[in-house]
C-alpha atoms as a PDB file:
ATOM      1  CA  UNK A   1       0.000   0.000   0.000  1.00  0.00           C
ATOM      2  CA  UNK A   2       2.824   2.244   0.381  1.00  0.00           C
ATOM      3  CA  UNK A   3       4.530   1.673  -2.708  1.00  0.00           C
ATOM      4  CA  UNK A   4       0.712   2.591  -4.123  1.00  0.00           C
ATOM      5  CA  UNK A   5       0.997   5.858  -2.151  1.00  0.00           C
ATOM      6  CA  UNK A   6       4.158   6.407  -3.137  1.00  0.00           C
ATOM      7  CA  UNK A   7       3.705   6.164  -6.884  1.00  0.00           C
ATOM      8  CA  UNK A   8       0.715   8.498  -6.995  1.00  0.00           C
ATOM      9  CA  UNK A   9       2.318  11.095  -4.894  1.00  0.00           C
ATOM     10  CA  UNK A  10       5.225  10.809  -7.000  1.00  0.00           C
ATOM     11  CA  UNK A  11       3.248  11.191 -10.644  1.00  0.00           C
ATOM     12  CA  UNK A  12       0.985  13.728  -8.971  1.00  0.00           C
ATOM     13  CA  UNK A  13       4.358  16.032  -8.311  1.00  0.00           C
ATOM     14  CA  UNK A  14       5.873  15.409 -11.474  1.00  0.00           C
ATOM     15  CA  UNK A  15       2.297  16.206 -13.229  1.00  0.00           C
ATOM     16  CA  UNK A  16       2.541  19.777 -10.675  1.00  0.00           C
ATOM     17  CA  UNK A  17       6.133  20.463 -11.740  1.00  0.00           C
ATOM     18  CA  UNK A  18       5.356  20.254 -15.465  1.00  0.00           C
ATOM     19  CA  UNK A  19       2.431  22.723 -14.986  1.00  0.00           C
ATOM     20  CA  UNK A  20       4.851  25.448 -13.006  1.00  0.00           C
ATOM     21  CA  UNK A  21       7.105  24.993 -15.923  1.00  0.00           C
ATOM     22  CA  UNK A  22       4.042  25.611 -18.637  1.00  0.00           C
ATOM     23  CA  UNK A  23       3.122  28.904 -16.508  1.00  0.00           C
ATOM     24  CA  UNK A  24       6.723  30.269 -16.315  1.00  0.00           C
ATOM     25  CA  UNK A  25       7.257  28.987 -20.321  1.00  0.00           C
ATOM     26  CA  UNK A  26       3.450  30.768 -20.837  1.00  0.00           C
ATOM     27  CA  UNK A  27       4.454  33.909 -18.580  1.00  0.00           C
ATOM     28  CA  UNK A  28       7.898  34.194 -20.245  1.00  0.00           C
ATOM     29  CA  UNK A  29       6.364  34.606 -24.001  1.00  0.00           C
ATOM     30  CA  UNK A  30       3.826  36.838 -22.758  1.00  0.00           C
ATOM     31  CA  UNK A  31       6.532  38.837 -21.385  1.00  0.00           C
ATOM     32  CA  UNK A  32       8.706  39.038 -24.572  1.00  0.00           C
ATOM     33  CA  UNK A  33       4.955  39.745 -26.853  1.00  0.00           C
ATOM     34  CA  UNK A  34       4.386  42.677 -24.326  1.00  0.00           C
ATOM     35  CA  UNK A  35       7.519  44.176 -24.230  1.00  0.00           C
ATOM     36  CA  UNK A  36       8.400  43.956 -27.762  1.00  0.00           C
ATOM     37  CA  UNK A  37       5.693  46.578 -29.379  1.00  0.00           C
ATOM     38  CA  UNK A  38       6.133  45.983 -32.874  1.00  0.00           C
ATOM     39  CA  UNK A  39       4.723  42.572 -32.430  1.00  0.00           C
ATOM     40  CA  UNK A  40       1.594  44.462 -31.835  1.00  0.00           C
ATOM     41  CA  UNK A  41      -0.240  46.419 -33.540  1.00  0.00           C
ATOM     42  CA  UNK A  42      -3.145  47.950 -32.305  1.00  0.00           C
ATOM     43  CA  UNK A  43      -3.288  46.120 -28.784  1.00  0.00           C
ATOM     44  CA  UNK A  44      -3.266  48.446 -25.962  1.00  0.00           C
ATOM     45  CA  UNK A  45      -0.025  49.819 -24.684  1.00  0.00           C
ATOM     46  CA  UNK A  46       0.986  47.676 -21.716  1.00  0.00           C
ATOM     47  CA  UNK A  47       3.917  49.812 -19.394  1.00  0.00           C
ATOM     48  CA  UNK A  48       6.466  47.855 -18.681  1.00  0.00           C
ATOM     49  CA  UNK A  49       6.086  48.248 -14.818  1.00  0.00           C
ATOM     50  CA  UNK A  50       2.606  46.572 -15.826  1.00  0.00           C
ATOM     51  CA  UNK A  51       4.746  43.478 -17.643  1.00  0.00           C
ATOM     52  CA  UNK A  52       6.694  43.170 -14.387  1.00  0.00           C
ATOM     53  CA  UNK A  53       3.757  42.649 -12.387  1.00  0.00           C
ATOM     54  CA  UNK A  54       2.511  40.168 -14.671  1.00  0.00           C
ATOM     55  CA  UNK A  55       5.978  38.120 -14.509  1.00  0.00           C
ATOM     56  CA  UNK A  56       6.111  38.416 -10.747  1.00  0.00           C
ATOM     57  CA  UNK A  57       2.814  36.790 -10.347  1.00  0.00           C
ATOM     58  CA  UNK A  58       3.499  34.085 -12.649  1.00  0.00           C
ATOM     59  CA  UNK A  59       6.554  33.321 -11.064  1.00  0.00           C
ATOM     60  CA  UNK A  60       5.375  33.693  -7.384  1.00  0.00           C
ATOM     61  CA  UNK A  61       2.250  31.193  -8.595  1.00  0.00           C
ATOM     62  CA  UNK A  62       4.877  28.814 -10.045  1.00  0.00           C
ATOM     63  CA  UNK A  63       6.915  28.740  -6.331  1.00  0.00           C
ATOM     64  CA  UNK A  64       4.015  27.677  -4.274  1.00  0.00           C
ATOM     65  CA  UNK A  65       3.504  24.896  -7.187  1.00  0.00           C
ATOM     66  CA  UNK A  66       7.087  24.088  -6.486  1.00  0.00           C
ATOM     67  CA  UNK A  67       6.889  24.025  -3.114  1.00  0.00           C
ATOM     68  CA  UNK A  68       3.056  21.678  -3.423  1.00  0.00           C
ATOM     69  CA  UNK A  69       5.048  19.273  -5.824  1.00  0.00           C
ATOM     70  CA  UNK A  70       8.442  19.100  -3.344  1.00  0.00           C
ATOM     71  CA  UNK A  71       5.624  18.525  -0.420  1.00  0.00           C
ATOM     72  CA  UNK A  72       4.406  15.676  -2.392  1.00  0.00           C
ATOM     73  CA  UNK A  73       7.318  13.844  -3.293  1.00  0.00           C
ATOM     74  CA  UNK A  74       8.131  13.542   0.222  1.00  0.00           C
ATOM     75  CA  UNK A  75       4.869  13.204   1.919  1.00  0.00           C
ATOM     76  CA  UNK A  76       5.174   9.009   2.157  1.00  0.00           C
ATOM     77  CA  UNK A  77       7.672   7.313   4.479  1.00  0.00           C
ATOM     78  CA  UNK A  78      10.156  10.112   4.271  1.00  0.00           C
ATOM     79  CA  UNK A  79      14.009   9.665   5.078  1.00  0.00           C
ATOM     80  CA  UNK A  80      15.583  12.283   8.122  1.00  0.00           C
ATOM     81  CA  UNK A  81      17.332  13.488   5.417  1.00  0.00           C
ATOM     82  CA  UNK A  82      14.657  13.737   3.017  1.00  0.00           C
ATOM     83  CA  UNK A  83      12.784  15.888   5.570  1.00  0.00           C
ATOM     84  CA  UNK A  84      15.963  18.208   6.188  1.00  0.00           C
ATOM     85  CA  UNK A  85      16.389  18.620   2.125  1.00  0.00           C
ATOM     86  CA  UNK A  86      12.518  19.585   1.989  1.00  0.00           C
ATOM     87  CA  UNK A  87      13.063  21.906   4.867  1.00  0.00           C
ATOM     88  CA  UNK A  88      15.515  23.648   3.289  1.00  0.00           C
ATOM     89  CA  UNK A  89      13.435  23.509  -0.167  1.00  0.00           C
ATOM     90  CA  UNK A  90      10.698  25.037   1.680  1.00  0.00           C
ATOM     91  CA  UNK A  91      12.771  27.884   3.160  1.00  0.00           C
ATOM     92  CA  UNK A  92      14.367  29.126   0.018  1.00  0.00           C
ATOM     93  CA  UNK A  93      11.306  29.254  -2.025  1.00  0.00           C
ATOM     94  CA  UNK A  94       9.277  30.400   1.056  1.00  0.00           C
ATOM     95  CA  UNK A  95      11.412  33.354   1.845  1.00  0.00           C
ATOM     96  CA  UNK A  96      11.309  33.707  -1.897  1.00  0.00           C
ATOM     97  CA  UNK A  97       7.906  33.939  -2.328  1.00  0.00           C
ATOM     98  CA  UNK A  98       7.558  36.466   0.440  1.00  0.00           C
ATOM     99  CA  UNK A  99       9.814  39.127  -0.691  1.00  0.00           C
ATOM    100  CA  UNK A 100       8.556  38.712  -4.357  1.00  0.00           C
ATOM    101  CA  UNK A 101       4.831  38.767  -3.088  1.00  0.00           C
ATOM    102  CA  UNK A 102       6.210  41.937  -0.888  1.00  0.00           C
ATOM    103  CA  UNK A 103       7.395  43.536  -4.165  1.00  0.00           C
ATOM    104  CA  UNK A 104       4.540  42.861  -5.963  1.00  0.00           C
ATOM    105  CA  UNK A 105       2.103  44.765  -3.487  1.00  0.00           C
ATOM    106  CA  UNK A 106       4.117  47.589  -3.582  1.00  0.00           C
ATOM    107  CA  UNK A 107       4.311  47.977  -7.108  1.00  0.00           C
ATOM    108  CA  UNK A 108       0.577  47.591  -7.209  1.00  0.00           C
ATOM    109  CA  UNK A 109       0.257  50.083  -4.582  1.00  0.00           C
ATOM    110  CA  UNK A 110       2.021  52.501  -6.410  1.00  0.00           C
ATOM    111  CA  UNK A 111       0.751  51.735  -9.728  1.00  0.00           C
ATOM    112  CA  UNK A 112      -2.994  52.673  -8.471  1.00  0.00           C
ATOM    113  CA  UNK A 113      -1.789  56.299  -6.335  1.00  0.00           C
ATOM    114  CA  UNK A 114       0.043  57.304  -9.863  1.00  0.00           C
ATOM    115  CA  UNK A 115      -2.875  56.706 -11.593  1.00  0.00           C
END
């Protein structure tokens, strides 16, 4: 039964991996379409503060994927060490997530008193 648990947990964090890779990939040609404005032509003018934002929030949704998939993998029968390498996982992209989602509200703070 463990084994069971074990392979599902481990093909449901590869499956959540894949999709924080397809939302950075997605987020990072966005990015490049926005900033680049002769690839549009009459779309709206997008500031490039505005494209930040955008690219923050991808990213910041793709760490908490990260850090659901790295939760996952270990979740069954895990190793001492296995716990101390997802504690440390957890930290980095924790502390990474906060300042980015820190960043992010200021910006948007700013963005709406300029307006």
């Amino acid at each position: 039964m463990e084994e069971i648990a074990k392979n599902i947990t481990g093909h449901v964090s590869h499956v959540v991996e894949i999709l924080s890779a397809l939302i950075i990939a997605l987020a990072v040609v966005k990015t490049v379409y926005n900033y680049l404005p002769w690839l549009k032509r009459n779309a709206l003018k997008i500031t490039k503060e505005e494209i930040r934002l955008q690219f923050g929030g991808s990213v910041a949704i793709s760490l908490e994927l990260l850090l659901g998939a790295d939760v996952l993998a270990t979740a069954v029968a895990p190793s001492w060490n296995d716990i101390g390498k997802l504690a440390a996982i957890a930290a980095i992209r924790t502390a990474l997530n906060y300042f980015l989602e820190k960043e992010l509200k200021h910006r948007n703070s700013n963005a709406f008193t300029q307006q």
